[in-house]
C-alpha atoms as a PDB file:
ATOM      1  CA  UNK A   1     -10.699 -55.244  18.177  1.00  0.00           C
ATOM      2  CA  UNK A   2      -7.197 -55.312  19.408  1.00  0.00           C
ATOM      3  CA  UNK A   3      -5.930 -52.345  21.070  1.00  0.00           C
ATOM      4  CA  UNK A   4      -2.484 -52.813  19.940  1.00  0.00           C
ATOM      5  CA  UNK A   5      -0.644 -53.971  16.615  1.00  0.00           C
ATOM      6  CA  UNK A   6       2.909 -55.910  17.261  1.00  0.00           C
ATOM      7  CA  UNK A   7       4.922 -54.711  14.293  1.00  0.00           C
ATOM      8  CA  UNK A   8       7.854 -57.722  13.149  1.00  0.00           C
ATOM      9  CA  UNK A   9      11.047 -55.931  11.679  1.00  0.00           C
ATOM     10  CA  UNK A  10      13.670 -57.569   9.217  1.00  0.00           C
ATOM     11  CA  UNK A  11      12.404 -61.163  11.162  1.00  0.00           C
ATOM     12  CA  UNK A  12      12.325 -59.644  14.676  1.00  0.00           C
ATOM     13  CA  UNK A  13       9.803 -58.622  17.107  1.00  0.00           C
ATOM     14  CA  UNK A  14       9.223 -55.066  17.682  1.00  0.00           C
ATOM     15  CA  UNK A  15       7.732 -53.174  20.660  1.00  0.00           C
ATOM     16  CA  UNK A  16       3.753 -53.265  20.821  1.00  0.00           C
ATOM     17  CA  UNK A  17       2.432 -49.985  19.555  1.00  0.00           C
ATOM     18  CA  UNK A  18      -0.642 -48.614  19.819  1.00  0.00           C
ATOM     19  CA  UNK A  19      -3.004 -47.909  16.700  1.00  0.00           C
ATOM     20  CA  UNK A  20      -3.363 -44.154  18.204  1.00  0.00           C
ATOM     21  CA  UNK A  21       0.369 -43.641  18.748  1.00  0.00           C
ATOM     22  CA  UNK A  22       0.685 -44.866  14.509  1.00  0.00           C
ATOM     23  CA  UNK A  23      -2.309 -42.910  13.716  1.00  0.00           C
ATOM     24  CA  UNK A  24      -0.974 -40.066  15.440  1.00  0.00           C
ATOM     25  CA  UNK A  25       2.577 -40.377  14.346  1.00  0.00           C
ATOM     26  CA  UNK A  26       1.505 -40.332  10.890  1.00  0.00           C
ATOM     27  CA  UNK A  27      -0.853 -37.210  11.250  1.00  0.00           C
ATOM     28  CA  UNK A  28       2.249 -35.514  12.520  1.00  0.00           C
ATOM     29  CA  UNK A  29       4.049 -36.496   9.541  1.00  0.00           C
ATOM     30  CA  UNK A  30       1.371 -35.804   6.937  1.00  0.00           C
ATOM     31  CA  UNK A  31       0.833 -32.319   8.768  1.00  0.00           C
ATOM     32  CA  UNK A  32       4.551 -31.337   9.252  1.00  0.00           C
ATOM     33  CA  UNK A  33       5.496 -32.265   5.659  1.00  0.00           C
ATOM     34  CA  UNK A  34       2.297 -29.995   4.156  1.00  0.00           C
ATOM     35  CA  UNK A  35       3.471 -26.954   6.585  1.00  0.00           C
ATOM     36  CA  UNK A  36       7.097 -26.943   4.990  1.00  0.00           C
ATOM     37  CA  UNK A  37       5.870 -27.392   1.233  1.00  0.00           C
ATOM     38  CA  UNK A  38       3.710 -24.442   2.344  1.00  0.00           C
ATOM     39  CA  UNK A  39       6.259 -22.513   4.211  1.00  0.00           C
ATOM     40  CA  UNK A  40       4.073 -22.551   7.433  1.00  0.00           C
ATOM     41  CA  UNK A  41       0.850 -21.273   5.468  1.00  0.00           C
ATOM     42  CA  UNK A  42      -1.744 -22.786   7.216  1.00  0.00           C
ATOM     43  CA  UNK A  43      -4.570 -22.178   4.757  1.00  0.00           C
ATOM     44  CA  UNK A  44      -2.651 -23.781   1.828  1.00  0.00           C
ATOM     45  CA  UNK A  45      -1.162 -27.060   3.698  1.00  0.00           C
ATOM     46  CA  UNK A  46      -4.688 -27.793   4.770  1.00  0.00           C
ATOM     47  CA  UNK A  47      -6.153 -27.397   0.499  1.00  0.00           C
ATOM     48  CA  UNK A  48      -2.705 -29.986  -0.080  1.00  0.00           C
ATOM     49  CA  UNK A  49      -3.966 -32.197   2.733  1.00  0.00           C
ATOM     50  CA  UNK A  50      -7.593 -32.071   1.866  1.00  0.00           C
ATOM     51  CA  UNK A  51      -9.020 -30.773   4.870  1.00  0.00           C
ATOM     52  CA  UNK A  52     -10.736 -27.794   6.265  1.00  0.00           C
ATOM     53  CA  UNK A  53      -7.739 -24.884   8.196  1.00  0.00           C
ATOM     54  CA  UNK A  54      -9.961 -25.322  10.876  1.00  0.00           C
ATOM     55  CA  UNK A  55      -9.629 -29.336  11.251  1.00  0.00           C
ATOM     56  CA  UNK A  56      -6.059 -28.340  10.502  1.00  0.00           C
ATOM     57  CA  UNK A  57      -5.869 -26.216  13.432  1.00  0.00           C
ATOM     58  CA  UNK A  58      -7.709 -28.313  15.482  1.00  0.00           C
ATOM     59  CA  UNK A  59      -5.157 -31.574  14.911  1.00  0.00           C
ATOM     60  CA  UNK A  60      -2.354 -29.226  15.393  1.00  0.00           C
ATOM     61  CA  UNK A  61      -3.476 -28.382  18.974  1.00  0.00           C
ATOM     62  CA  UNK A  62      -4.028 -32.040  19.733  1.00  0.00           C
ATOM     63  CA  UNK A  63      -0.698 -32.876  18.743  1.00  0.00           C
ATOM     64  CA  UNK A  64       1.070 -30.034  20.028  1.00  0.00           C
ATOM     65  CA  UNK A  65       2.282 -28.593  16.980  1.00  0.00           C
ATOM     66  CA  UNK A  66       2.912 -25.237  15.674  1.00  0.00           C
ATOM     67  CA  UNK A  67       3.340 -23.577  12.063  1.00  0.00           C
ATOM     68  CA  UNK A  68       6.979 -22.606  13.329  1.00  0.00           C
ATOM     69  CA  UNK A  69       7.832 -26.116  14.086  1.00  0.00           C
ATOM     70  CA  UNK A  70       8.166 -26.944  10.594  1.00  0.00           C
ATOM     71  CA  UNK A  71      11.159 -28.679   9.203  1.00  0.00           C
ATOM     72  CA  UNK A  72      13.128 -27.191   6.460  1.00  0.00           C
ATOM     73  CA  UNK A  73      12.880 -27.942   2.786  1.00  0.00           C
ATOM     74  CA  UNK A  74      14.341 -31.292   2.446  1.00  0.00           C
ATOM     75  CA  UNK A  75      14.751 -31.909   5.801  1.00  0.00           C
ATOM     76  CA  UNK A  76      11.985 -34.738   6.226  1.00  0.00           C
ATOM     77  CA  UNK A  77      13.119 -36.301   2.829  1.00  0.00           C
ATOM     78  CA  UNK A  78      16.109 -37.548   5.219  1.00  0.00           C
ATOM     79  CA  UNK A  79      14.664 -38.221   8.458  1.00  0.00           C
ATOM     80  CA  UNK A  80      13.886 -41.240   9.953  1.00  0.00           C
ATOM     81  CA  UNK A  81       9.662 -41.797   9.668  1.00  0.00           C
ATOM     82  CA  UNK A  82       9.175 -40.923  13.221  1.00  0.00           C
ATOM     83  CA  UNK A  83       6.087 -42.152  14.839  1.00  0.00           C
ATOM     84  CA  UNK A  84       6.078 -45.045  12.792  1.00  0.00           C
ATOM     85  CA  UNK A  85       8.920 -47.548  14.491  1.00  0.00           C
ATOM     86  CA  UNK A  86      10.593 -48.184  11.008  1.00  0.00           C
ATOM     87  CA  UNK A  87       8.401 -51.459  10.331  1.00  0.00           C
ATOM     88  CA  UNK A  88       5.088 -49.687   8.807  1.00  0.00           C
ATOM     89  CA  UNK A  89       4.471 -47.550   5.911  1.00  0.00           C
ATOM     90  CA  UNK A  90       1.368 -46.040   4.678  1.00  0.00           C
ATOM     91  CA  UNK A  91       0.766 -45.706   0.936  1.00  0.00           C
ATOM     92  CA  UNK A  92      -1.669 -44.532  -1.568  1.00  0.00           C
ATOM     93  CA  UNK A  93      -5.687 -45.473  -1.481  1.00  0.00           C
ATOM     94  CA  UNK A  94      -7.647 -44.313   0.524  1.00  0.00           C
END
């Protein structure tokens, strides 16, 4: 399995990434998002994510995030994606 995914943007070659670091950068996303529609309530961002506060807790450590590190309402509607280097987006089905 390849350790790393080359992205293409608008016809050009992008930086390799690593699945981990888009895997990652996506958790932090996901996670960050739930926190702010939660206003940092831990308990109810992990019910909207559909995990357990404790795997919750345990993904914030490993990414180094913290319940006060949460953007403000409407504040990740107009950020860049970041994590994802602008060429990948993850939708839907699971």
């Amino acid at each position: 399995m390849a350790e790393s995914l080359a992205l293409y943007s608008m016809g050009s070659r992008a930086s390799l990434v690593s699945l981990k670091d888009l895997v990652d950068g996506y958790e932090r996303r996901l996670i960050l998002e739930a926190l702010a529609r939660a206003r940092g309530n831990q308990r109810r961002a992990a019910a909207e994510i559909g995990c357990l506060p404790t795997t919750l807790n345990e993904k914030m450590r490993r990414l180094a995030l913290r319940a006060c590190d949460r953007p403000e309402a409407g504040e990740m509607a107009g950020a860049s994606r970041g994590g994802d280097h602008g060429a990948l987006e993850l939708t839907g089905t699971a």
